[in-house]
C-alpha atoms as a PDB file:
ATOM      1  CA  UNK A   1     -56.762 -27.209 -13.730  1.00  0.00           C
ATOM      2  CA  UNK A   2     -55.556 -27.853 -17.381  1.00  0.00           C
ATOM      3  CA  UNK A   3     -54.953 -31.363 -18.701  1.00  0.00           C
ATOM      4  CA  UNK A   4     -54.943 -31.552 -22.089  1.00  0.00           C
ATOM      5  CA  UNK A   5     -51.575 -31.871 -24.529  1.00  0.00           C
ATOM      6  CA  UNK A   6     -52.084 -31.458 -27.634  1.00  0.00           C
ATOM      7  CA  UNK A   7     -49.846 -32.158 -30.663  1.00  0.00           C
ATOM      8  CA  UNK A   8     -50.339 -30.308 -33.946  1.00  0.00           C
ATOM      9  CA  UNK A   9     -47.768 -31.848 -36.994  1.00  0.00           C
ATOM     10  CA  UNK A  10     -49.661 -31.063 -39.868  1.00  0.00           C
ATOM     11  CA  UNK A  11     -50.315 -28.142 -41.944  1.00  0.00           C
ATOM     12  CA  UNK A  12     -53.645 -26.490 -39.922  1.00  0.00           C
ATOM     13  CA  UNK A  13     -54.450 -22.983 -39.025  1.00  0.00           C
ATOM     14  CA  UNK A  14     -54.426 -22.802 -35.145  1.00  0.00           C
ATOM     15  CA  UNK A  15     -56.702 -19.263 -34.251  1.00  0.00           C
ATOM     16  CA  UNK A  16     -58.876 -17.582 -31.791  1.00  0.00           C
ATOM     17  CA  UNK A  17     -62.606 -18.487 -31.361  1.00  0.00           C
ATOM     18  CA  UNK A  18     -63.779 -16.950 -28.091  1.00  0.00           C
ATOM     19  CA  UNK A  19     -61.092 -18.121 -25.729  1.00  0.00           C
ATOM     20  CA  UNK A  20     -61.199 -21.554 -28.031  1.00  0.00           C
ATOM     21  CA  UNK A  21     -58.145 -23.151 -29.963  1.00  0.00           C
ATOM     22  CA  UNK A  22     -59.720 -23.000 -33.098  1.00  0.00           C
ATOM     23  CA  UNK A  23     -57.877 -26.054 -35.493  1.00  0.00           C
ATOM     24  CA  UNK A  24     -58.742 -25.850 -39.341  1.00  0.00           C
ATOM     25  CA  UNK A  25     -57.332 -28.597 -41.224  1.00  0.00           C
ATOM     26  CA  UNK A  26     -55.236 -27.633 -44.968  1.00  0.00           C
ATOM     27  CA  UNK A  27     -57.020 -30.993 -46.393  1.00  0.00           C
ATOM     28  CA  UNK A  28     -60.089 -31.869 -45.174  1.00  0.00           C
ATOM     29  CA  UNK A  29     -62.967 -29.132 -44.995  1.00  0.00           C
ATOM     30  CA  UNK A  30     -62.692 -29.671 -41.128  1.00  0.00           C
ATOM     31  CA  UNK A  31     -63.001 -27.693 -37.942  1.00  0.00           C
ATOM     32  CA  UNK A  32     -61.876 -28.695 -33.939  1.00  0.00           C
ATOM     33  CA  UNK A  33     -62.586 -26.194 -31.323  1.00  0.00           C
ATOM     34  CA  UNK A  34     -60.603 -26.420 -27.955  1.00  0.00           C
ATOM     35  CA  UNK A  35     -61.496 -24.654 -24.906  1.00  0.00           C
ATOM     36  CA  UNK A  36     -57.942 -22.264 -23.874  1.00  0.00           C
ATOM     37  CA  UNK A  37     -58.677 -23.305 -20.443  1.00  0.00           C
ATOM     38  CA  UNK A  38     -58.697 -26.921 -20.680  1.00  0.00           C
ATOM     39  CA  UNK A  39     -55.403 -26.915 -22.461  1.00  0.00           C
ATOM     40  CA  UNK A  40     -52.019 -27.982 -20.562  1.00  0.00           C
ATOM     41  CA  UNK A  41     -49.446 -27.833 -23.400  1.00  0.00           C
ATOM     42  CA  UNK A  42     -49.684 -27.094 -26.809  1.00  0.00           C
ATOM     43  CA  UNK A  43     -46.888 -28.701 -28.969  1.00  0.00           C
ATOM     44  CA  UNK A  44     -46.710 -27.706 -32.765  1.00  0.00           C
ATOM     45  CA  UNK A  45     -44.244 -30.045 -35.187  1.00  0.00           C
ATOM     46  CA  UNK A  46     -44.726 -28.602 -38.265  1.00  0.00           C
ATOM     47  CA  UNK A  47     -42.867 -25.164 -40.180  1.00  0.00           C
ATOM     48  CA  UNK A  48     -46.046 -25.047 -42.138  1.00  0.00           C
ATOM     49  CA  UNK A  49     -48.582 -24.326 -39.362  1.00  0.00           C
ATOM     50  CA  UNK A  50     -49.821 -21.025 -39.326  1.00  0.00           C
ATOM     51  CA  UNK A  51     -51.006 -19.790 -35.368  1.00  0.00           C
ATOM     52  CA  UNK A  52     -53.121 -16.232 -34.944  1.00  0.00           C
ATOM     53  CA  UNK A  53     -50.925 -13.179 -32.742  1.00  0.00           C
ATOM     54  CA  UNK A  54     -54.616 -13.212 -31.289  1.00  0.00           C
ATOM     55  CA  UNK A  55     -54.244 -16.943 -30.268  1.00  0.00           C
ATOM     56  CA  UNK A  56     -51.027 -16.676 -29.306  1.00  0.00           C
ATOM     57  CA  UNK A  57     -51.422 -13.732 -26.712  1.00  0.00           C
ATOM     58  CA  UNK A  58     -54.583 -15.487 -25.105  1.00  0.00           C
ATOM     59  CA  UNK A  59     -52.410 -18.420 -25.150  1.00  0.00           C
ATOM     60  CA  UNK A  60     -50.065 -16.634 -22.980  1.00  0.00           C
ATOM     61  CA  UNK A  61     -52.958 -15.323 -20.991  1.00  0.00           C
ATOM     62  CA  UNK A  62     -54.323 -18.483 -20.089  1.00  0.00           C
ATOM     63  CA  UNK A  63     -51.013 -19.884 -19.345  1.00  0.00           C
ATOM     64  CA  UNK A  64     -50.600 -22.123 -22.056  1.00  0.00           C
ATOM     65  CA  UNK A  65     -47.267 -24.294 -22.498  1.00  0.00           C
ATOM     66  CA  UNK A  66     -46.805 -23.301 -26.177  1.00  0.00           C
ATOM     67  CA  UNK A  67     -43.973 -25.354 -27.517  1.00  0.00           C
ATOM     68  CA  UNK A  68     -42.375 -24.753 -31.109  1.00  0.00           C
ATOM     69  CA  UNK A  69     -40.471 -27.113 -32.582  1.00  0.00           C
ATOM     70  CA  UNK A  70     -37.699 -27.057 -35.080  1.00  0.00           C
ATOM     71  CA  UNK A  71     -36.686 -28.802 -38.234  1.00  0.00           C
ATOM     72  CA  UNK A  72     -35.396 -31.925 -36.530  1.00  0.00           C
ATOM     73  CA  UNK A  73     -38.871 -32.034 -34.899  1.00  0.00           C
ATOM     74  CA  UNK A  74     -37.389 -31.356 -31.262  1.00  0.00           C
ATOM     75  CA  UNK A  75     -38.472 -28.748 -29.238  1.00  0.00           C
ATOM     76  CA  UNK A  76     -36.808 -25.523 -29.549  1.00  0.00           C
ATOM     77  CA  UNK A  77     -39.062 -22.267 -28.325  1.00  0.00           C
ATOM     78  CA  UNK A  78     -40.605 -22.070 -25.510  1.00  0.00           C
ATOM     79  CA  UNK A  79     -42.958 -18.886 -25.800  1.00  0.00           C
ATOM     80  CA  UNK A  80     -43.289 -16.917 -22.256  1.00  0.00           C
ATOM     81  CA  UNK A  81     -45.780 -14.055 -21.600  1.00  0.00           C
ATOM     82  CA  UNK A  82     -43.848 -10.580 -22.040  1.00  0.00           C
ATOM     83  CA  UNK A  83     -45.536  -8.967 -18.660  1.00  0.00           C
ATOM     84  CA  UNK A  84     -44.864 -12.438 -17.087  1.00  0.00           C
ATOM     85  CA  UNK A  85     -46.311 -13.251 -13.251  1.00  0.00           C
ATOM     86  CA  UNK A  86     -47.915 -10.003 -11.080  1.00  0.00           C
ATOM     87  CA  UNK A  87     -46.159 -12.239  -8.417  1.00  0.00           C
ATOM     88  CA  UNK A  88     -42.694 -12.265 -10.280  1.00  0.00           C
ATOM     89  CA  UNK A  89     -41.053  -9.393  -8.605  1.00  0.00           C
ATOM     90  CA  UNK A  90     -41.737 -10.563  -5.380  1.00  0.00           C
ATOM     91  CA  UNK A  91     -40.760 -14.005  -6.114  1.00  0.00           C
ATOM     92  CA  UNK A  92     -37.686 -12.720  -7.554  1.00  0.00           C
ATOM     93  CA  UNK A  93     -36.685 -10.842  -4.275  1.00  0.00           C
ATOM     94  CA  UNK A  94     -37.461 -14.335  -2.681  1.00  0.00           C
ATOM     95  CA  UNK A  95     -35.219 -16.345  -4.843  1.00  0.00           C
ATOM     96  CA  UNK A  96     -32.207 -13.807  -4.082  1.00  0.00           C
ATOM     97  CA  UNK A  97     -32.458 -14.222  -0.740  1.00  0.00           C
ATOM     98  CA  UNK A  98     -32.791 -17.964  -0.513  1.00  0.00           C
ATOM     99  CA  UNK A  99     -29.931 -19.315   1.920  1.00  0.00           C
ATOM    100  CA  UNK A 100     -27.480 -21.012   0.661  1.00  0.00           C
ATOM    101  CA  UNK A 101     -27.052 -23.705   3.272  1.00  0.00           C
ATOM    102  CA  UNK A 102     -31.208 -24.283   2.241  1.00  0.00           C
ATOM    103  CA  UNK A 103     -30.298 -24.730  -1.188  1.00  0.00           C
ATOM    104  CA  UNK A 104     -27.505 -27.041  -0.840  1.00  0.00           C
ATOM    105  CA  UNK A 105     -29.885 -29.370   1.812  1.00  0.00           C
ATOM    106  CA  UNK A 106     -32.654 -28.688  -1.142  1.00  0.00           C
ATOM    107  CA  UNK A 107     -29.915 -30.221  -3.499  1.00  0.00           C
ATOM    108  CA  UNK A 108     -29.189 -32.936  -1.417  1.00  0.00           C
ATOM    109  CA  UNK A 109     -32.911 -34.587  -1.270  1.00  0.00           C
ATOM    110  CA  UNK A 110     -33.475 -34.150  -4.570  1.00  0.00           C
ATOM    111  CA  UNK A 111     -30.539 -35.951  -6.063  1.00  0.00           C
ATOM    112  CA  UNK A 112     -31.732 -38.434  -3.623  1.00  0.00           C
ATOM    113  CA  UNK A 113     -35.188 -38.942  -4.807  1.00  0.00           C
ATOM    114  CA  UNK A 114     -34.024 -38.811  -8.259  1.00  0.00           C
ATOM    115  CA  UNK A 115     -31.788 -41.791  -6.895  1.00  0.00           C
ATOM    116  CA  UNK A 116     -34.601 -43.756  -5.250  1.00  0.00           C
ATOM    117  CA  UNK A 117     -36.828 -43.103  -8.470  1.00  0.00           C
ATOM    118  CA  UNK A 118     -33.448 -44.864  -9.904  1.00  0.00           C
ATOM    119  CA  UNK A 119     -33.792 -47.679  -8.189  1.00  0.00           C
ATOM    120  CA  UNK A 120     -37.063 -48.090  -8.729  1.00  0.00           C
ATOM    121  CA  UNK A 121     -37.364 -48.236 -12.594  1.00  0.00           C
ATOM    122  CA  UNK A 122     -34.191 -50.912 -12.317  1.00  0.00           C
ATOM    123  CA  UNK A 123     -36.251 -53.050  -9.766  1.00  0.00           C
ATOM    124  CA  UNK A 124     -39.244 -52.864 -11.639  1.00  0.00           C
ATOM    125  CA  UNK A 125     -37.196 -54.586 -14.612  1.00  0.00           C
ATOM    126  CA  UNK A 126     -35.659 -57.190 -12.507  1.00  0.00           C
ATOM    127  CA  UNK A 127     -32.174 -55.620 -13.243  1.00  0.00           C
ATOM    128  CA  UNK A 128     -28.799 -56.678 -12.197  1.00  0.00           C
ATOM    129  CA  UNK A 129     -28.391 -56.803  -8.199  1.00  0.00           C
ATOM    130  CA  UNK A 130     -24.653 -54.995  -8.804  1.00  0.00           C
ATOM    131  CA  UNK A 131     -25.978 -51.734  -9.864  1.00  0.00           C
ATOM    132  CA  UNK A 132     -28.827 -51.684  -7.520  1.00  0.00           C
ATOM    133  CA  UNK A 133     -26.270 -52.594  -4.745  1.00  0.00           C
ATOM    134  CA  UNK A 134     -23.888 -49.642  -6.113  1.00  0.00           C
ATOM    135  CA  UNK A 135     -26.893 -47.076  -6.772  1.00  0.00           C
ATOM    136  CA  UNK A 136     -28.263 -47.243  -2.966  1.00  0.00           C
ATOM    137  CA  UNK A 137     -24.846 -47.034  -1.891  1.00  0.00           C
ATOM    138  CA  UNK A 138     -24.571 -43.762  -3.759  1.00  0.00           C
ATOM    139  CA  UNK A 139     -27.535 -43.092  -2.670  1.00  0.00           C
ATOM    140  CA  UNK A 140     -26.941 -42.838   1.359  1.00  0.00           C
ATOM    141  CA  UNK A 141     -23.101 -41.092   0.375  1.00  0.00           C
ATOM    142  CA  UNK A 142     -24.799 -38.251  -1.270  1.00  0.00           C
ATOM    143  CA  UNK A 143     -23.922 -35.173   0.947  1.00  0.00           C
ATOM    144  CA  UNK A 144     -25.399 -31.400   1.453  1.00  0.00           C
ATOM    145  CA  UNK A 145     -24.678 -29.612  -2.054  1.00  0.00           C
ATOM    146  CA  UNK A 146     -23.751 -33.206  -3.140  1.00  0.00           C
ATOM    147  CA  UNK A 147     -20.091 -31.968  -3.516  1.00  0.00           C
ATOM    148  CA  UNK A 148     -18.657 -35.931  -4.640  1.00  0.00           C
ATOM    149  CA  UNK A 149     -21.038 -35.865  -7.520  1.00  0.00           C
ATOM    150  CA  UNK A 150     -22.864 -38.983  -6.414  1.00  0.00           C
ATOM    151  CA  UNK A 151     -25.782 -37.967  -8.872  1.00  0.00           C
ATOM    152  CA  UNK A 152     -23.354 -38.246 -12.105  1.00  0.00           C
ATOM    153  CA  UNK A 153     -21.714 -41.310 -10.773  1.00  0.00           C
ATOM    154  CA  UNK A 154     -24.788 -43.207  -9.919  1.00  0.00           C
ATOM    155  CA  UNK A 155     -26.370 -41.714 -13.632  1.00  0.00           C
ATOM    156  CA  UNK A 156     -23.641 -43.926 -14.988  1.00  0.00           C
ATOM    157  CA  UNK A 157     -24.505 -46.777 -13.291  1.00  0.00           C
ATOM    158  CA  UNK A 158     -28.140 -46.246 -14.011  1.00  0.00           C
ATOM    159  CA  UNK A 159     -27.876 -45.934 -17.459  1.00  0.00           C
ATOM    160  CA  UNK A 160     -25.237 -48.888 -18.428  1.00  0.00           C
ATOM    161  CA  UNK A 161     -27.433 -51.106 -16.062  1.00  0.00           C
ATOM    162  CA  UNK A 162     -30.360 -50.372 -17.745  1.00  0.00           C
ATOM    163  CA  UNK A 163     -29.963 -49.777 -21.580  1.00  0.00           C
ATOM    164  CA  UNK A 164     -26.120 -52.005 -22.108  1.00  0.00           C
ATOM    165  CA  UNK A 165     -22.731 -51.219 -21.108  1.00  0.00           C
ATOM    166  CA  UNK A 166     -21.957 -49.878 -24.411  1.00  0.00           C
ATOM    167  CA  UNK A 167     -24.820 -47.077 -23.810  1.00  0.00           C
ATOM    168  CA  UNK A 168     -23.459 -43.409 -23.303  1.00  0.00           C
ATOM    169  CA  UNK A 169     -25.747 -40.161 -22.705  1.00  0.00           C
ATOM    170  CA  UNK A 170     -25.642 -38.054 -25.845  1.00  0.00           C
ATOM    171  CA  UNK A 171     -24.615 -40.534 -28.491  1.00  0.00           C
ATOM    172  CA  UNK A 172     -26.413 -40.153 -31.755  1.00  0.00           C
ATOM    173  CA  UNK A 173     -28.805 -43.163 -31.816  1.00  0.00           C
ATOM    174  CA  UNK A 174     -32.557 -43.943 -31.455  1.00  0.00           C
ATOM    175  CA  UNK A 175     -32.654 -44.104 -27.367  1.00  0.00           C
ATOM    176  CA  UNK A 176     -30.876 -40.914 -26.909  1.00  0.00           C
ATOM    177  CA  UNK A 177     -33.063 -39.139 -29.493  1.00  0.00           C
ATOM    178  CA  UNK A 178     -36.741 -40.552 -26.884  1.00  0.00           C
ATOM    179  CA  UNK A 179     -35.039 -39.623 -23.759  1.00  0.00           C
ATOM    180  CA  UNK A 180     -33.887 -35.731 -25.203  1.00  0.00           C
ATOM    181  CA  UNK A 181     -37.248 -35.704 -26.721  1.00  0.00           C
ATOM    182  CA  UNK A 182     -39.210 -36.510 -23.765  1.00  0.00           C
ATOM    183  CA  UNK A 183     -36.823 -34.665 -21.187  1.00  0.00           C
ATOM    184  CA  UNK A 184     -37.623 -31.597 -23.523  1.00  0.00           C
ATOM    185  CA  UNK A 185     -41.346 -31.648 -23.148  1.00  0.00           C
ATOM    186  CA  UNK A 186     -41.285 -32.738 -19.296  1.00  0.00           C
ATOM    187  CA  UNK A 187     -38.905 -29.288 -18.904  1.00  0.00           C
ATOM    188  CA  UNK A 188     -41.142 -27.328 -21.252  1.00  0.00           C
ATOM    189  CA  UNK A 189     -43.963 -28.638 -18.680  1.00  0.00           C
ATOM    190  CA  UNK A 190     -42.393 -27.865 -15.171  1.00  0.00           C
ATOM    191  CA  UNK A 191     -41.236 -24.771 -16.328  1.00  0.00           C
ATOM    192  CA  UNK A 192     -44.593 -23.559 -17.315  1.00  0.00           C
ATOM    193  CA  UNK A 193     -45.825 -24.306 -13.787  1.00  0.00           C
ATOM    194  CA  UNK A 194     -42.763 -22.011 -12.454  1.00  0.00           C
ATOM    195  CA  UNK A 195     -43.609 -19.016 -15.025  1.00  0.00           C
ATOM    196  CA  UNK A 196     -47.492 -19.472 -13.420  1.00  0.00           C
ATOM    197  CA  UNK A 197     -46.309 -19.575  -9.492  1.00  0.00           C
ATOM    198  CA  UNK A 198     -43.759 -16.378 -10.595  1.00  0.00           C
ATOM    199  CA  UNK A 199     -40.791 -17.677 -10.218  1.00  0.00           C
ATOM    200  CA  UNK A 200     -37.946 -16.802 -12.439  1.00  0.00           C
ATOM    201  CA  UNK A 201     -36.605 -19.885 -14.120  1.00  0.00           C
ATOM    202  CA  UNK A 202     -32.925 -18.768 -14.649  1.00  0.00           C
ATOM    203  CA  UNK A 203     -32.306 -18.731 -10.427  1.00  0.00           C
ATOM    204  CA  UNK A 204     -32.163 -22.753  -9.440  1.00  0.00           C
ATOM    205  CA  UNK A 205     -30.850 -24.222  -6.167  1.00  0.00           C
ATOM    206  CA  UNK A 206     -28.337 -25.952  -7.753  1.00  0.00           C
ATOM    207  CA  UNK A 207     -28.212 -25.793 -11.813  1.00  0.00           C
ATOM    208  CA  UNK A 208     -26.231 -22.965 -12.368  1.00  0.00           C
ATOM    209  CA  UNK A 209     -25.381 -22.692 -16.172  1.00  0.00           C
ATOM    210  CA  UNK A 210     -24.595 -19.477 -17.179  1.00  0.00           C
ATOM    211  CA  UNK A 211     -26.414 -19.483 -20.346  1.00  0.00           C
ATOM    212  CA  UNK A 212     -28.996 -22.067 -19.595  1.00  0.00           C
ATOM    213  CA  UNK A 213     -32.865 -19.954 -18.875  1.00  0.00           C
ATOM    214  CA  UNK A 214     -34.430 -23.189 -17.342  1.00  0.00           C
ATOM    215  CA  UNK A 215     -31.864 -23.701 -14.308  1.00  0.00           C
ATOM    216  CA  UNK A 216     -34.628 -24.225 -12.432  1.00  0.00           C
ATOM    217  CA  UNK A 217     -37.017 -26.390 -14.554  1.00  0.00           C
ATOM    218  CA  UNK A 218     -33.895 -28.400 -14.613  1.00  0.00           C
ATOM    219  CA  UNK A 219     -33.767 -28.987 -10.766  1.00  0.00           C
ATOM    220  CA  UNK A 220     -37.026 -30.136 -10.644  1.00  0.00           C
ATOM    221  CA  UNK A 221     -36.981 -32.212 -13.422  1.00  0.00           C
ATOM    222  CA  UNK A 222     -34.793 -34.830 -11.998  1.00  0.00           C
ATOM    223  CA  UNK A 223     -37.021 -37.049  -9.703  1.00  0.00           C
ATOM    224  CA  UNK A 224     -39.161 -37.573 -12.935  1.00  0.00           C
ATOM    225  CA  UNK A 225     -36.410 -38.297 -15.749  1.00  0.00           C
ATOM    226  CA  UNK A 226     -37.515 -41.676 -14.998  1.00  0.00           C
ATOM    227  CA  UNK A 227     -40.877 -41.692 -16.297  1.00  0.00           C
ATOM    228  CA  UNK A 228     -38.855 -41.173 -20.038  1.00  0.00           C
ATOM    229  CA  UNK A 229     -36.421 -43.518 -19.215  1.00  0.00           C
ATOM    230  CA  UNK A 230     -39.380 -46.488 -18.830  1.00  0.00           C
ATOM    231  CA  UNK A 231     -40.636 -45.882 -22.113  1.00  0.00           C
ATOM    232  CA  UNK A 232     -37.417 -45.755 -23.556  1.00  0.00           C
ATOM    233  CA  UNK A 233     -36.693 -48.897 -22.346  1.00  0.00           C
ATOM    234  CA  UNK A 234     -39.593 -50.952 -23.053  1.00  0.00           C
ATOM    235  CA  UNK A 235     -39.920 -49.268 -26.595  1.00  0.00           C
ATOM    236  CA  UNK A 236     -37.092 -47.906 -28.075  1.00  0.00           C
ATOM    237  CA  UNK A 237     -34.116 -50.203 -27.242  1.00  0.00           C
ATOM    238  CA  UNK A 238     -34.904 -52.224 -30.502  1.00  0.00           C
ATOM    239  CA  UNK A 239     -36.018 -49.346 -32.515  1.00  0.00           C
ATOM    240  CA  UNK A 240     -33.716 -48.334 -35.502  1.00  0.00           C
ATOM    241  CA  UNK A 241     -35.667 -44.590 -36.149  1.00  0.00           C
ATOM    242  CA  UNK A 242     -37.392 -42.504 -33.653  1.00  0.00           C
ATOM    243  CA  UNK A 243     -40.906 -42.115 -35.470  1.00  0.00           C
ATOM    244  CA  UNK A 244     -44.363 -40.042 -34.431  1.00  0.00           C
ATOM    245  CA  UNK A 245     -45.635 -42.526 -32.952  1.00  0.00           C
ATOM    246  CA  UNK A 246     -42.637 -43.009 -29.953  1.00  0.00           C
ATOM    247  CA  UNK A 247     -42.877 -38.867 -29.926  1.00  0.00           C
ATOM    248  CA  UNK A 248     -46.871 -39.028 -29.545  1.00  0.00           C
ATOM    249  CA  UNK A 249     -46.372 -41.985 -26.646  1.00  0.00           C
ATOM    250  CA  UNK A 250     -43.509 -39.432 -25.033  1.00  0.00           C
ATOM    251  CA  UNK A 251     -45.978 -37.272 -24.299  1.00  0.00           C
ATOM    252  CA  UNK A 252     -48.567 -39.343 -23.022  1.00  0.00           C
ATOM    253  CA  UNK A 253     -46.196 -40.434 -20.485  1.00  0.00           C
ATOM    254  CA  UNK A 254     -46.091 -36.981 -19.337  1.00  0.00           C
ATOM    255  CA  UNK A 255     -49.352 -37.266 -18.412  1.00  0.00           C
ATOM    256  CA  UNK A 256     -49.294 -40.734 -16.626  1.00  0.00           C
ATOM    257  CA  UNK A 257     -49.787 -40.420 -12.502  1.00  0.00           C
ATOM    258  CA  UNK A 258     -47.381 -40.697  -9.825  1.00  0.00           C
ATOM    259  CA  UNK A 259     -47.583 -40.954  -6.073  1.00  0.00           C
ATOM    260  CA  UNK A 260     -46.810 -37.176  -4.246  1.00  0.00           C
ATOM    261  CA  UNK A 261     -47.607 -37.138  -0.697  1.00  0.00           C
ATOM    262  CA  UNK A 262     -49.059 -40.666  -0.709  1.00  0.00           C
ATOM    263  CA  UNK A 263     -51.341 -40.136  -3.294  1.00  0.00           C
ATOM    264  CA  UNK A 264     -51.418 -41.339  -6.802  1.00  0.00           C
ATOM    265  CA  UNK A 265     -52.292 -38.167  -8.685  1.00  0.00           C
ATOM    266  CA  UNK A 266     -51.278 -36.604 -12.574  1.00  0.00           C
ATOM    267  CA  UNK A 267     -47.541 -35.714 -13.246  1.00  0.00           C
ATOM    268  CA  UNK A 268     -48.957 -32.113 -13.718  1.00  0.00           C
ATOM    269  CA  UNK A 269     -50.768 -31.748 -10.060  1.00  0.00           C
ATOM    270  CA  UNK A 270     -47.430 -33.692  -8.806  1.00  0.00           C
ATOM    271  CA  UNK A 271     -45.701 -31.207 -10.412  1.00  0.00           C
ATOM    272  CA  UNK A 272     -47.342 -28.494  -9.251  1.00  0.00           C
ATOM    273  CA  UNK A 273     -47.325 -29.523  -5.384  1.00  0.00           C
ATOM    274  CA  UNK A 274     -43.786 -30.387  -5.598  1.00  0.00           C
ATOM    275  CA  UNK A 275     -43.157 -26.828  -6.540  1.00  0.00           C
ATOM    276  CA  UNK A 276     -44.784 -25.249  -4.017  1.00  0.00           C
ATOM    277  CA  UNK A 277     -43.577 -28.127  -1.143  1.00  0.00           C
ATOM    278  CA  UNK A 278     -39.463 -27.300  -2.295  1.00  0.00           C
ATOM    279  CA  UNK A 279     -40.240 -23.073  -2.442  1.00  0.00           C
ATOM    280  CA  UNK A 280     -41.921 -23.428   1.251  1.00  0.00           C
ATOM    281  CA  UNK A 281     -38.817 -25.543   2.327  1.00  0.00           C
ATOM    282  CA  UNK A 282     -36.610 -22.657   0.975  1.00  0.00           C
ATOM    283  CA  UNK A 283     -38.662 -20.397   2.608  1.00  0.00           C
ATOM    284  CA  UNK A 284     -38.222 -21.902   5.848  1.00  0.00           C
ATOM    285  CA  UNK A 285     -36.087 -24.300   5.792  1.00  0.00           C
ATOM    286  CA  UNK A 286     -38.514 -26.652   7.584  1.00  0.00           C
ATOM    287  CA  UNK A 287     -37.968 -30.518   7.210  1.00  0.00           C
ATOM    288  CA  UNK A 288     -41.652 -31.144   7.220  1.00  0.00           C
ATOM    289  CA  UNK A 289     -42.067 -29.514   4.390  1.00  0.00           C
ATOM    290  CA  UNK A 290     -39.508 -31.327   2.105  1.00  0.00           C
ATOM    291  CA  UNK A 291     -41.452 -34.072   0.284  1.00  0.00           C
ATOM    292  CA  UNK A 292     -40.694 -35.457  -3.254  1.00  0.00           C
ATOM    293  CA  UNK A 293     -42.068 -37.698  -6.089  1.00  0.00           C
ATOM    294  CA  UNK A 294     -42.451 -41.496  -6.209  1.00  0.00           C
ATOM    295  CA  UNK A 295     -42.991 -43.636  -9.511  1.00  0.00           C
ATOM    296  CA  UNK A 296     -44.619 -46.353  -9.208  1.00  0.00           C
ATOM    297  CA  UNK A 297     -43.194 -48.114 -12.449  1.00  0.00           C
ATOM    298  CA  UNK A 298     -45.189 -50.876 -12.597  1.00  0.00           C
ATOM    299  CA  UNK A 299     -48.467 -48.704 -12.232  1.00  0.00           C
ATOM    300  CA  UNK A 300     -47.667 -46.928 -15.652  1.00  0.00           C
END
């Protein structure tokens, strides 16, 4: 299975050299050869890099997470294989017929993992005992389809508990620029694994935007939000600029293990099983089968 990430922000040429990233550097008379297969993501941070169509098709061939990013340095294209998945019409006719009592039971756990993993990244900081009180009390209120918005309520919590009370989601400052930055590349990574299983990313259980491609990544994304939010808080709550270096630690913690059916294991295998534990749940709608993600914070 594919593990590397790697991050291009300078000026090479990124080509083909039999099914190898082939990296030549602008400056130095230099030369880094890849193998396509061992390559998980692919992030480039730089207008001035020039990539092959030749790479960039086998890219797509071997499944490559090819993220582009734009003049602010955030990602902003994800690139997706034309022909997509042999498995995607299938998948799609799966999707459309998923019940909707399923979904709303699948929407249910998850906001309650993402909840637990919550809890967990506050207790592994020794925070307040109010908001951990509050958050498991949200936690055991949240209902099928989650219809009283305990997620958003206990998100509020969450983040005033753990980053200040005068913290808000969005605002423009150097904590809100790590957590959009590392929420982008652990969506650009899920959503990779859904293109490779099939599944069309714009159906989710319980993201609905009508304009938003990644519904899906976006469901699945919640029970690991927290591994961002640990590095923002341990390195970024001082922090006056968001540099390289907190983007090149971002995505190492994409690639830091977590425990998925009692087993400490990468985020991507995690991932990966998680996928394929929720779609057999929808399939069936068999309890067994529903199983989510733990962090254990004070393991990263």
């Amino acid at each position: 299975m594919s593990w590397r990430v790697i991050y291009i922000d300078e000026g090479e040429y990124l080509s083909l050299k039999t099914d190898n990233l082939k990296i030549q550097n602008r400056k130095e008379d230099k030369e880094l050869y890849l193998p396509l297969g061992d390559i998980h993501t692919l992030i480039v941070d730089n207008y001035r890099t020039v990539l092959s169509i030749q790479l960039i098709n086998k890219l797509m061939d071997y499944h490559v997470n090819l993220v582009l990013c734009s003049v602010d340095h955030m990602p902003k294209t994800l690139c997706v294989p034309h022909m997509g998945n042999k498995q995607a019409p299938f998948m799609l006719r799966k999707q459309l017929a998923w019940n909707h009592n399923i979904k709303s039971r699948i929407h249910q756990a998850i906001v309650i993992a993402k909840i637990n993993n919550q809890i967990r990244m506050l207790e592994s900081v020794d925070g307040d005992k109010r908001p951990l009180s509050k958050l498991r009390q949200y936690k055991d209120e949240v209902t099928i389809g989650d219809k009283s918005n305990r997620e958003g309520l206990a998100a509020k919590v969450y983040f005033r508990a753990l980053f200040g009370p005068g913290f808000q989601r969005f605002n423009n400052d150097t904590m809100n620029a790590g957590l959009n930055y590392g929420y982008s590349i652990l969506r650009s990574q899920i959503s990779k694994t859904l293109f490779a299983k099939g599944l069309n990313t714009a159906l989710a259980f319980f993201h609905h935007g009508p304009n938003n491609q990644f519904n899906l990544s976006d469901d699945f994304i919640e029970p690991f939000r927290p591994l961002i939010d640990h590095y923002v808080y341990h390195y970024l709550r001082e922090e006056k600029l968001f540099k390289r270096e907190h983007k090149l630690e971002l995505i190492k913690q994409t690639t830091k293990k977590v425990k998925f059916r009692e087993i400490n294991q990468t985020f991507f295998n995690a991932v990966n099983q998680y996928v394929d534990t929720i779609v057999a749940f929808a399939d069936t709608g068999d309890h067994i089968k529903l199983i989510h993600p733990v962090i254990d914070f004070d393991a990263l």
